[in-house]
Protein backbone atom coordinates (compact mmCIF):
# COMPACT_ATOMS: atom_id res chain seq x y z
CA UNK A 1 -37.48 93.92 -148.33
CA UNK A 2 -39.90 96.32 -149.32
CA UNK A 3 -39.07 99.96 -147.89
CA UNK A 4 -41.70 101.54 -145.65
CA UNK A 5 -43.46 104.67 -146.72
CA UNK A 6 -44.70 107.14 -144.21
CA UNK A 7 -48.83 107.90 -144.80
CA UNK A 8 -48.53 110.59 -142.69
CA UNK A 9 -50.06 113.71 -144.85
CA UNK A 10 -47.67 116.46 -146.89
CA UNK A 11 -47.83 119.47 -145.10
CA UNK A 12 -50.71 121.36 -146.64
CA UNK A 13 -49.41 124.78 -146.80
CA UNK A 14 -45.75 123.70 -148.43
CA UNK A 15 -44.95 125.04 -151.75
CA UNK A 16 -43.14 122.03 -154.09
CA UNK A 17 -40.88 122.33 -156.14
CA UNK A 18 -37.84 120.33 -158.39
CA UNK A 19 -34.05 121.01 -159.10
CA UNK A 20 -31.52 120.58 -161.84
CA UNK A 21 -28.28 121.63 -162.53
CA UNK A 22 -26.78 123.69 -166.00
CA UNK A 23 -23.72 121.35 -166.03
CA UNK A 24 -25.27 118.35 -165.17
CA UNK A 25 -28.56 118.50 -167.26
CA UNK A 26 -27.70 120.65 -170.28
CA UNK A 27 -25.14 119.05 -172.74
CA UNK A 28 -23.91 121.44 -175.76
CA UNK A 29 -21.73 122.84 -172.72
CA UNK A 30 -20.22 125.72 -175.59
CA UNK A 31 -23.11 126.35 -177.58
CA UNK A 32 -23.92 129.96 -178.28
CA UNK A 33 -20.26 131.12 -177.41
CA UNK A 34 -20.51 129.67 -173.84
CA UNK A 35 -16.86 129.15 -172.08
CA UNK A 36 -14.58 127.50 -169.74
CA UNK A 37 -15.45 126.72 -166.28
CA UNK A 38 -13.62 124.53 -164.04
CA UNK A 39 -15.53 121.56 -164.60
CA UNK A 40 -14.34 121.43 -167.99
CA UNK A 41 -10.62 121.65 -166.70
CA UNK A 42 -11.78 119.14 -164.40
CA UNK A 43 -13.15 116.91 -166.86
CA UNK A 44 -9.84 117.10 -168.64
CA UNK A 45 -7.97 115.64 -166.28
CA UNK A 46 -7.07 112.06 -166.61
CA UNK A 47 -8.71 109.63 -164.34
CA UNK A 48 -10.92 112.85 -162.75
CA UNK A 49 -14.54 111.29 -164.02
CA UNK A 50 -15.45 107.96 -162.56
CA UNK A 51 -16.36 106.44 -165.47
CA UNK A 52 -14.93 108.69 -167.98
CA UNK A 53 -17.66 110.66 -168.98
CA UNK A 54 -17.58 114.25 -170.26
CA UNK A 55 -20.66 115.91 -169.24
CA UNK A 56 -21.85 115.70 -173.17
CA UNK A 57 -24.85 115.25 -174.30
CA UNK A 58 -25.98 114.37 -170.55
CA UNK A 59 -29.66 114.92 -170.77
CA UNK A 60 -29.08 117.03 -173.65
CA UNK A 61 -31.29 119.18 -171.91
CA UNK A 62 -30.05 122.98 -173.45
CA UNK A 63 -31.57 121.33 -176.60
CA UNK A 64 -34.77 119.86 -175.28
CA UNK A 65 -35.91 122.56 -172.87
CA UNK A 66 -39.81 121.75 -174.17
CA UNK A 67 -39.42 118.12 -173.00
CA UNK A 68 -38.20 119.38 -169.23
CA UNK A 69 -40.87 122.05 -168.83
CA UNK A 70 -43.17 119.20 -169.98
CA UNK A 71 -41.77 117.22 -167.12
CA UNK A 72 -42.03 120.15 -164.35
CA UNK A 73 -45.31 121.11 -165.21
CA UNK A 74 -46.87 117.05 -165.51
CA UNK A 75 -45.75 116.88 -161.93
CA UNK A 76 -47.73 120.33 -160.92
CA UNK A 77 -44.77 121.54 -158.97
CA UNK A 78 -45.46 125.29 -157.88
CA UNK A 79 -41.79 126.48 -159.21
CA UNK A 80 -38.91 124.84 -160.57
CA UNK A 81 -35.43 125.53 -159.66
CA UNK A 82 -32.50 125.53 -162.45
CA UNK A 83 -28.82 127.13 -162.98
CA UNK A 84 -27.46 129.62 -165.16
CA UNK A 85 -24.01 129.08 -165.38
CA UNK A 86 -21.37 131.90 -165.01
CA UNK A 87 -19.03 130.34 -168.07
CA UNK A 88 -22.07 130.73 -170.43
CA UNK A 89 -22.99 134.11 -169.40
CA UNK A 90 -19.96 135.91 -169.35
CA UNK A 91 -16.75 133.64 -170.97
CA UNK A 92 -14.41 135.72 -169.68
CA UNK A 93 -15.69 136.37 -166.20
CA UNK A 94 -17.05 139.88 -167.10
CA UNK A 95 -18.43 142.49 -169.47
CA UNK A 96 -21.61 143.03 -170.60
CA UNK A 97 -22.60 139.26 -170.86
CA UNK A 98 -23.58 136.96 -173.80
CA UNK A 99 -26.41 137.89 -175.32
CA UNK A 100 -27.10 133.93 -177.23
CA UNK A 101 -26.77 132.37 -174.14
CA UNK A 102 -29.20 135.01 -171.98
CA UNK A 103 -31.38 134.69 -175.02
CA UNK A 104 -31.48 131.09 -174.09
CA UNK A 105 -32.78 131.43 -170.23
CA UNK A 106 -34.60 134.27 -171.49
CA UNK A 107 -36.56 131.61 -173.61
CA UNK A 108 -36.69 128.67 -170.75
CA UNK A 109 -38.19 131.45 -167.92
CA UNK A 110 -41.06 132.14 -170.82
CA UNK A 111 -41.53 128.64 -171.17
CA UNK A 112 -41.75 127.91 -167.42
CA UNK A 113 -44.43 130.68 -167.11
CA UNK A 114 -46.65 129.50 -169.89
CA UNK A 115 -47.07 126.26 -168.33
CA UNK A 116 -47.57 127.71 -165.12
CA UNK A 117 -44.68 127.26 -163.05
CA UNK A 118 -42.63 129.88 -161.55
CA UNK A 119 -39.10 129.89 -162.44
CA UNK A 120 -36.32 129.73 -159.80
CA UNK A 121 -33.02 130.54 -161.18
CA UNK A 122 -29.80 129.66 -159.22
CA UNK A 123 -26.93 132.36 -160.75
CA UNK A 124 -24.07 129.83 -159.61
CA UNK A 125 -23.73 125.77 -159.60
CA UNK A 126 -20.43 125.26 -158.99
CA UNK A 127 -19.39 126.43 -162.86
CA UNK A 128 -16.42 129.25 -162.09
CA UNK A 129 -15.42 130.59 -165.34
CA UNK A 130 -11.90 129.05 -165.88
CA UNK A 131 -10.41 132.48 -166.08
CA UNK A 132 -11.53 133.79 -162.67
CA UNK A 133 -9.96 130.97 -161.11
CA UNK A 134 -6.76 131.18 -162.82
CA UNK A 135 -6.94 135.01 -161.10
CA UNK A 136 -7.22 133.21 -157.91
CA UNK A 137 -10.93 132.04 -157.93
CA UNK A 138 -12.71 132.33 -154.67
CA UNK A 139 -9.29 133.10 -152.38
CA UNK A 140 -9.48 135.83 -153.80
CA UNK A 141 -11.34 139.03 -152.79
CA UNK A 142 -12.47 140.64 -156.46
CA UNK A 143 -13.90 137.43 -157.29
CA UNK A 144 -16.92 138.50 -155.20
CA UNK A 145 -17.39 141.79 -156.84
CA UNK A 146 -17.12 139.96 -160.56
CA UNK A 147 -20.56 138.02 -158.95
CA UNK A 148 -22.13 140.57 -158.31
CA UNK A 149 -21.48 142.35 -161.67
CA UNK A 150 -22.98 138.69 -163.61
CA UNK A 151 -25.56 139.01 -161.19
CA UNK A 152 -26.76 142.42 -162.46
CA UNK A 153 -25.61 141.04 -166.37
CA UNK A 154 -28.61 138.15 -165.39
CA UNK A 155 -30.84 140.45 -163.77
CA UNK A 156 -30.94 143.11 -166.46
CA UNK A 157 -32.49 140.61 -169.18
CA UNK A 158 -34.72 138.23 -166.42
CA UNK A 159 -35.82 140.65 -164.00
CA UNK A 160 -38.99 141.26 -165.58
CA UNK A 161 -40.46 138.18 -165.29
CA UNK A 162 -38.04 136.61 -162.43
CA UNK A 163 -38.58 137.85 -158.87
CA UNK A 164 -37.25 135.40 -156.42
CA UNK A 165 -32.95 134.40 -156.79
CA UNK A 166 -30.46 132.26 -155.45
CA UNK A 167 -27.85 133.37 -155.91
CA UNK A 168 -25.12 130.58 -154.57
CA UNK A 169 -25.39 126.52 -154.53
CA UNK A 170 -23.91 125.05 -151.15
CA UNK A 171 -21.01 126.85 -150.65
CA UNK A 172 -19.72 124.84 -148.08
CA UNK A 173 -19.04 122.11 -150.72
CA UNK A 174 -17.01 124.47 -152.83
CA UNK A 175 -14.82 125.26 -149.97
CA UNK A 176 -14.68 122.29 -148.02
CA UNK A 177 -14.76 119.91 -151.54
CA UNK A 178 -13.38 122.33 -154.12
CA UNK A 179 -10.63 123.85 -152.10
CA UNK A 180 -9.97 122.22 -148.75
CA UNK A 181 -9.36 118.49 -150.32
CA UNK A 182 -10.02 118.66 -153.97
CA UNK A 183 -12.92 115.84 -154.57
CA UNK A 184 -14.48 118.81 -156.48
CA UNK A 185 -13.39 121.42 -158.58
CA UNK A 186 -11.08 123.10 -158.90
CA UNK A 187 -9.38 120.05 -157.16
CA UNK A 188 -7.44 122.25 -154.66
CA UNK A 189 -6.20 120.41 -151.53
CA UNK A 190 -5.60 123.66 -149.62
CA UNK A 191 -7.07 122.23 -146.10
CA UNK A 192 -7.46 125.22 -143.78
CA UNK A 193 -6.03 127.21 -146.03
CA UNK A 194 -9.32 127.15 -148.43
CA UNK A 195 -11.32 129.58 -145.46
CA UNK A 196 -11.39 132.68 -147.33
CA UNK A 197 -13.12 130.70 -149.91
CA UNK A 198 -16.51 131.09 -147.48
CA UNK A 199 -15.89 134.39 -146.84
CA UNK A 200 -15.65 135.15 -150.25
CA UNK A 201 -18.55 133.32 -151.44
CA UNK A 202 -21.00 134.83 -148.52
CA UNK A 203 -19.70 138.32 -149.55
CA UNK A 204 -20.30 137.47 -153.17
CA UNK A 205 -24.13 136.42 -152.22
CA UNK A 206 -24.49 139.81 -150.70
CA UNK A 207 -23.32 141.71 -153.80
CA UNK A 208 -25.45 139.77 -155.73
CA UNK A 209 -28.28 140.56 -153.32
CA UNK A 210 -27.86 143.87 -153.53
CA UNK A 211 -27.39 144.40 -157.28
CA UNK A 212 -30.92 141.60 -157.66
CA UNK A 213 -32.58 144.09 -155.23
CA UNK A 214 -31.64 147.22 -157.15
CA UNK A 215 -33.66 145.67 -160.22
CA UNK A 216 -36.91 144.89 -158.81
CA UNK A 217 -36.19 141.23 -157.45
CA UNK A 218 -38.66 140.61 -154.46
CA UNK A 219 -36.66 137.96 -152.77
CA UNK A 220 -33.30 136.57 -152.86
CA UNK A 221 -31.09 133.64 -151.03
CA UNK A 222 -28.43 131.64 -150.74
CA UNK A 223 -28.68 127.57 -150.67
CA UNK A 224 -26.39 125.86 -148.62
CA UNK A 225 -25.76 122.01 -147.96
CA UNK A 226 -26.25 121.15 -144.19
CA UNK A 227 -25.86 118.36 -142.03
CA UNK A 228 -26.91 116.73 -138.96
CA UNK A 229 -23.00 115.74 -137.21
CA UNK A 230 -22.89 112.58 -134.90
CA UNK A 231 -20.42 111.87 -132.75
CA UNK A 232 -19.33 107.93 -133.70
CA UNK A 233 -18.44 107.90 -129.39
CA UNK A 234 -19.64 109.50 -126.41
CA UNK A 235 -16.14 111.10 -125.35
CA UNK A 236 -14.67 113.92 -125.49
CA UNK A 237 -12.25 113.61 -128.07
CA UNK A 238 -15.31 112.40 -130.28
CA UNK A 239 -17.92 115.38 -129.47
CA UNK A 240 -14.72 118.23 -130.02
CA UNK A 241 -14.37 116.10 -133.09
CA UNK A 242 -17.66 116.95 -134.06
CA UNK A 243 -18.75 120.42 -132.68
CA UNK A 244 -15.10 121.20 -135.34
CA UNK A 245 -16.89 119.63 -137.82
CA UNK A 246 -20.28 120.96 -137.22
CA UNK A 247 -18.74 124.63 -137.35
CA UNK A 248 -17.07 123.81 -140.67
CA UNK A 249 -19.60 122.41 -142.88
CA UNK A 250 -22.80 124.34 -141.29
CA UNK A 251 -22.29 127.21 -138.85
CA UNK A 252 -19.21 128.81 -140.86
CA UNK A 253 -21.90 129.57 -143.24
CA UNK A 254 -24.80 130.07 -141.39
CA UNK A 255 -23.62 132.08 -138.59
CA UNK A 256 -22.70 135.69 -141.05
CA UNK A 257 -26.17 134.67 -142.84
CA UNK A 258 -28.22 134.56 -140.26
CA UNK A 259 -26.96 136.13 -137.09
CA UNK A 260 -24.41 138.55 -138.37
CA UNK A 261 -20.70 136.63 -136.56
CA UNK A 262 -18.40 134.59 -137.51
CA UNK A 263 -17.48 131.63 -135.51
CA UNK A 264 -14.34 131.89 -133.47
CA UNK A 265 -11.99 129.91 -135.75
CA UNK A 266 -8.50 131.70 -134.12
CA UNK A 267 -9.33 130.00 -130.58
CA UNK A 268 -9.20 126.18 -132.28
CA UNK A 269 -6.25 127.72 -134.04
CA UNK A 270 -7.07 128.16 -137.34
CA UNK A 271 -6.46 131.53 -139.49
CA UNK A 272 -8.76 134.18 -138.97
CA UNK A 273 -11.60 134.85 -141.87
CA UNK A 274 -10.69 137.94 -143.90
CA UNK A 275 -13.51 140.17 -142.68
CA UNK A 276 -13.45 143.56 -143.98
CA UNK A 277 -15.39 146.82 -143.17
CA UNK A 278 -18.79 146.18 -143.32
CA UNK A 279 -18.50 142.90 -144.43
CA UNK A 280 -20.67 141.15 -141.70
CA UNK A 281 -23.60 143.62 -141.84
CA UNK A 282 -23.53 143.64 -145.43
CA UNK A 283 -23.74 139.19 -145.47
CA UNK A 284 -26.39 139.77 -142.61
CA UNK A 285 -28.62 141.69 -144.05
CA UNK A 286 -28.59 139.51 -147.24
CA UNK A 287 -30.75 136.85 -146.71
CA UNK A 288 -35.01 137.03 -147.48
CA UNK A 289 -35.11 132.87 -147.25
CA UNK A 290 -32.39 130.32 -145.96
CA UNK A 291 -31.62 127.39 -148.16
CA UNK A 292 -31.14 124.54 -147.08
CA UNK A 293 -29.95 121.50 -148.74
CA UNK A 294 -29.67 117.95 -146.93
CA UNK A 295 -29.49 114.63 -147.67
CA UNK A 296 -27.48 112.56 -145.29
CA UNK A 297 -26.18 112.56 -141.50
CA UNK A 298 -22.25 113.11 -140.82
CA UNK A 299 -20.83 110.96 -138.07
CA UNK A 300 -16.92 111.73 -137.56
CA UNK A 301 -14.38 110.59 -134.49
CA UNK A 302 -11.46 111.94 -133.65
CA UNK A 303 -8.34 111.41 -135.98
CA UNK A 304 -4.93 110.35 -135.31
CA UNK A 305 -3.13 112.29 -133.24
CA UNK A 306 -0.51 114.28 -135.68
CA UNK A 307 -3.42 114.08 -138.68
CA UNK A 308 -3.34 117.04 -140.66
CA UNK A 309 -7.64 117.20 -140.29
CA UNK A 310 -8.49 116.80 -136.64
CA UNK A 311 -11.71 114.54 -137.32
CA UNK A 312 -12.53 111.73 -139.16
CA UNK A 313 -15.63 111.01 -141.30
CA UNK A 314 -16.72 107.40 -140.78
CA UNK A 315 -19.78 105.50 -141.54
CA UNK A 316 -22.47 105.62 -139.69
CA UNK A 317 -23.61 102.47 -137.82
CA UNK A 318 -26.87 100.70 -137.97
CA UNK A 319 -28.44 102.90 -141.57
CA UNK A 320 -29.57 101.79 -144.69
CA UNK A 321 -27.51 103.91 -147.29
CA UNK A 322 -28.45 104.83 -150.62
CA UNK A 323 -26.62 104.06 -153.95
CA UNK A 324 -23.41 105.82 -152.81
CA UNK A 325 -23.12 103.13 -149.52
CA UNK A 326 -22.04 104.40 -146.50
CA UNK A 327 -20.72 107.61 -147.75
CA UNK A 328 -24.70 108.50 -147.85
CA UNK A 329 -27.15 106.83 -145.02
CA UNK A 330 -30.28 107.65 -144.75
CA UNK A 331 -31.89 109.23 -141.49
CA UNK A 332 -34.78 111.35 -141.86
CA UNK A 333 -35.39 112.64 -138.10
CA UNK A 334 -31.95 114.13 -138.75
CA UNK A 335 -33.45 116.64 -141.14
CA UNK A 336 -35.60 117.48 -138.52
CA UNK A 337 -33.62 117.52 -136.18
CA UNK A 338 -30.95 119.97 -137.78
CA UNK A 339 -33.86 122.57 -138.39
CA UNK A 340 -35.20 122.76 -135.53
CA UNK A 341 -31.24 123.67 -134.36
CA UNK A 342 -31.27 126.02 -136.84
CA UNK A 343 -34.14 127.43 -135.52
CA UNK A 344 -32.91 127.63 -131.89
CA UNK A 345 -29.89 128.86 -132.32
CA UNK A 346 -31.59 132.01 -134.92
CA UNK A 347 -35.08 132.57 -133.09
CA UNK A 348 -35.65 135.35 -135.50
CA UNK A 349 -34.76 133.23 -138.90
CA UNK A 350 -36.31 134.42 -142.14
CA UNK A 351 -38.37 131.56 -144.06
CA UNK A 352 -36.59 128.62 -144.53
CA UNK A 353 -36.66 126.59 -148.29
CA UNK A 354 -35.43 123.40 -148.80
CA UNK A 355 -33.95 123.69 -151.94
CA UNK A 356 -32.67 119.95 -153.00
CA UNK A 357 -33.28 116.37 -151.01
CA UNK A 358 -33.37 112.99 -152.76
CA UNK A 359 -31.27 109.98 -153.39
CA UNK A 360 -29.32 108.03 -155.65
CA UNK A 361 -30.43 104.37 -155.90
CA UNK A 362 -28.59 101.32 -158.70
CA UNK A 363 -31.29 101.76 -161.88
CA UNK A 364 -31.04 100.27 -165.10
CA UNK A 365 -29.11 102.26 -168.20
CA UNK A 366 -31.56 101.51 -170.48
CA UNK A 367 -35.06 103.08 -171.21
CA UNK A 368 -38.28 101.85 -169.56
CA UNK A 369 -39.85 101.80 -166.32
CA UNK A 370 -38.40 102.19 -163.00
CA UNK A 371 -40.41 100.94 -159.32
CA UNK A 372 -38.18 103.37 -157.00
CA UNK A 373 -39.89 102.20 -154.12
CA UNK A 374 -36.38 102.91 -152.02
CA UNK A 375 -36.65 106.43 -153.45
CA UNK A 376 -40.20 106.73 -152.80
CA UNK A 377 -39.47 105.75 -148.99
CA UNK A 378 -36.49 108.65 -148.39
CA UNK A 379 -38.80 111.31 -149.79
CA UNK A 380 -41.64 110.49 -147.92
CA UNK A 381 -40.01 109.76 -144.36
CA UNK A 382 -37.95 113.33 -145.83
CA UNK A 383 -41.10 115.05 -146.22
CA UNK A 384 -42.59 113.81 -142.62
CA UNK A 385 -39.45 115.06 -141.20
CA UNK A 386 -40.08 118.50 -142.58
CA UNK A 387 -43.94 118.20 -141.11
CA UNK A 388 -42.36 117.70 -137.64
CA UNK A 389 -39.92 120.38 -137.97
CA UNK A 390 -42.61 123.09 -139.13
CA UNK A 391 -44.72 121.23 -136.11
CA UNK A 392 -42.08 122.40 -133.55
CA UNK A 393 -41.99 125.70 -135.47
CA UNK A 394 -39.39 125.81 -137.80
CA UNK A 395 -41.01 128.21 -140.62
CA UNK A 396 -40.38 125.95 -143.89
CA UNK A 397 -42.62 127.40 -146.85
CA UNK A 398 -41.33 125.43 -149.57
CA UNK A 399 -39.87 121.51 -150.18
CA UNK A 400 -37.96 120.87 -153.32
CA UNK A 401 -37.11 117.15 -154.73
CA UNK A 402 -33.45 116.59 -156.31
CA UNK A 403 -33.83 115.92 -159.01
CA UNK A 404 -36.27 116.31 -161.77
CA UNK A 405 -33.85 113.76 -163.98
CA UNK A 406 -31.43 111.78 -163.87
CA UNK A 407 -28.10 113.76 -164.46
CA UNK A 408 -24.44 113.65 -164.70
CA UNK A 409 -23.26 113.57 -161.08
CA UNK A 410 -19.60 115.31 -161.18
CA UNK A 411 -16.61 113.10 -160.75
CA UNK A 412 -19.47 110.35 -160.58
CA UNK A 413 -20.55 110.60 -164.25
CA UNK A 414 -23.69 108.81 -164.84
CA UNK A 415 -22.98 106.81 -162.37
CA UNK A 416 -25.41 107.47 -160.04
CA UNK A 417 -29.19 108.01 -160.21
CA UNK A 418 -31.21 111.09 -158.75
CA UNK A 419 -34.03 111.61 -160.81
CA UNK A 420 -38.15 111.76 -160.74
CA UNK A 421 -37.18 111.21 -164.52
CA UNK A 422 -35.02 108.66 -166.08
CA UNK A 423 -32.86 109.04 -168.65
CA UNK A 424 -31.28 106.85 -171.62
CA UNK A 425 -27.91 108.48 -171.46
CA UNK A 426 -27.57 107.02 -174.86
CA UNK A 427 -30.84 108.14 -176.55
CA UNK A 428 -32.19 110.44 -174.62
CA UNK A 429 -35.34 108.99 -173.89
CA UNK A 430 -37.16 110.13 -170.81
CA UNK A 431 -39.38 108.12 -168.79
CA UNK A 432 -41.29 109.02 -165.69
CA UNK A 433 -40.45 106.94 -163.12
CA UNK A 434 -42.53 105.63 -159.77
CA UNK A 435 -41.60 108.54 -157.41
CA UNK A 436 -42.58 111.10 -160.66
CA UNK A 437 -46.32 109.66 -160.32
CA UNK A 438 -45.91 109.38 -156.29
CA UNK A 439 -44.76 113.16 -155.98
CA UNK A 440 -47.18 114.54 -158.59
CA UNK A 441 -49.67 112.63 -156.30
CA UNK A 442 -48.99 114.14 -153.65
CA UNK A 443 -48.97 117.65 -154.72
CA UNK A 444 -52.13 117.55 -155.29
CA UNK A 445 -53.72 115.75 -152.40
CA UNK A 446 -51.83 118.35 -150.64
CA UNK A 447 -52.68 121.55 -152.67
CA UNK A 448 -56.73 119.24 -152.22
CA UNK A 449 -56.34 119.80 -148.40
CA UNK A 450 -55.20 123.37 -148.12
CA UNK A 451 -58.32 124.20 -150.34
CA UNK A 452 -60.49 122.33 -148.01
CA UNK A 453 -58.82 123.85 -145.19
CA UNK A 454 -59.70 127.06 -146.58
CA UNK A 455 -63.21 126.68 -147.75
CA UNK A 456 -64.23 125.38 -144.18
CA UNK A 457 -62.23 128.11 -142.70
């Protein structure tokens, strides 16, 4: 069955944009004195990586920055979004930073800006320096304050040319994947006991925003994965199931960002966030953009009684799913649906980005020519969603595909398929795919109809 593509038009005043990873893209993952991050302790585990896969070469893409500049600036994205990982930067966690590897980004930002496109740097996807969590990682309080210090380390040698930051990838993943059941590293299965890790990691966005600030940058944020939570029932048990849920994967987050409070955890019993001082007013005032990340719905019941997790993810009934089945459906209007939430519940919310959306779909290994027509479909119905959202008055400025290539997907290996691009894990060979001409298409019969709009203005 062919998938059906929304011809409604892009809105015309988006910016566009397209995302990769360090880990997942780059390869040579010590090159140029770069260290340990928990991924690589992850990797090391036996029977951690679906299909055994290290992360090396991947898309070998800290060799062949030309050939993914190439890529961003064919499909005539305004800016491009990309990770410089901690472990690379600073080994150890600290000190004054390594000067081969800032060299390196030093190098990709020029190259970005030559062809036109504005570099985006993220400061942290997901790659802790192995030391700082063997100090406690993000439990622990100082870890914030180390951020901050690599954020000043980055900003001291890309300032100049690099004005707008995030600073952390969806942190609710790293607490509620890294350190709450372990799917992700560092593989802790800590349950409730992994809160202070989004405490930690909001207060470590604000020292970062603060020390990007003091050198110049014009606007900084933090990225975080939301969702839209169903209730799989209409009963009580079912909706408390999810309005628990809903609180710990989106509002734990964006409640400090965006309205200064914390949600009342101690009244559903849980431990109390370790709020400090000015903590709060410090994470409030930290934000210039919001970040948000989506790609699928949540629906989750009620578990057993006695379960150590009072709710349940299920799958969600009557969806099509992408390649990662019914751990992933696909339902657009719930991207609109959760902004314009977002919206109500922060009237005075600062520009909103979306900083990743896309899908996995089963694609060939081998070199040649891909018709992503299911890919094709999510983006556009994606993008429609956003036009309905910014309609209602959600102020989104900026939509950003995941991903520009195909990439190694975590525990997943290369298992899975994300990209505009793909990739020959095996040679390296890059080849645009459908949704690469579709997207670069649309760009520019958007970017078309905001000049029109303007010249008859």
């Amino acid at each position: 069955m062919t998938p059906h593509i929304p011809d409604r038009p892009a809105p015309a005043r988006l910016r566009w944009s397209a995302a990769t990873s360090s880990l997942q893209i780059e390869g040579s993952r010590h090159a140029d004195g770069g260290g340990r991050s928990i991924w690589d302790d992850e990797i090391a585990k036996p029977g951690r990586i679906r299909d055994g896969s290290t992360a090396d070469p991947a898309c070998d893409s800290y060799r062949r920055v030309e050939d993914d500049i190439a890529a961003v600036a064919g499909l005539g994205v305004d800016r491009y979004r990309f990770s410089i990982p901690w472990a690379r930067v600073q080994p150890d966690g600290r000190g004054r930073g390594n000067a081969a590897a800032l060299d390196h980004y030093s190098r990709v930002v020029d190259g970005l800006l030559a062809a036109g496109v504005t570099p985006f740097p993220t400061l942290y996807h997901w790659e802790l320096p192995s030391v700082v969590e063997e100090e406690g990682g993000w439990l622990n309080r100082d870890t914030a304050e180390r951020f901050a210090e690599y954020a000043a380390v980055v900003a001291d040698r890309l300032g100049d040319r690099v004005s707008d930051w995030y600073t952390i990838n969806e942190p609710a993943m790293t607490t509620l994947q890294g350190y709450a059941v372990g799917t992700l590293a560092p593989g802790r299965q800590l349950l409730f006991g992994a809160l202070p890790t989004a405490h930690h990691q909001l207060l470590a966005h604000a020292g970062a925003a603060e020390a990007l600030r003091a050198r110049g940058s014009a606007r900084v944020g933090l990225v975080n994965n939301h969702t839209w939570v169903l209730p799989l029932r209409d009963t009580e048990e079912d909706r408390r199931a999810a309005l628990l849920y809903d609180l710990m994967h989106n509002r734990l987050f964006s409640e400090p960002l965006l309205s200064g409070t914390t949600p009342d955890l101690e009244t559903l019993g849980l431990p109390a966030l370790p709020v400090v001082g000015d903590d709060l007013a410090r994470i409030a005032g930290s934000v210039d953009f919001y970040g948000v990340n989506f790609y699928n719905p949540t629906t989750v019941t009620a578990a057993a009684p006695g379960a150590a997790i009072p709710f349940e993810i299920v799958p969600t009934p009557g969806l099509p799913v992408t390649g990662f089945g019914p751990e992933w459906p696909i339902m657009p209007s719930a991207l609109r649906d959760l902004l314009i939430d977002l919206r109500a519940r922060h009237p005075r919310m600062p520009p909103v980005i979306i900083g990743e959306n896309g899908a996995s779909f089963p694609e060939p290994d081998t070199a040649g020519p891909v018709d992503d027509a299911d890919r094709i479909a999510y983006l556009a119905a994606h993008i429609d969603a956003v036009g309905e959202a910014i309609e209602a008055g959600v102020p989104v400025e900026e939509y950003t595909v995941w991903s520009l290539l195909d990439n190694w997907e975590w525990t997943d290996g290369y298992t899975q398929r994300f990209g505009l691009v793909h990739v020959d894990f095996a040679t390296g060979a890059r080849t645009p795919k459908a949704s690469y001409g579709w997207y670069r298409d649309l760009i520019a019969r958007a970017r078309s109809s905001r000049r029109t709009s303007a010249a008859s203005a």
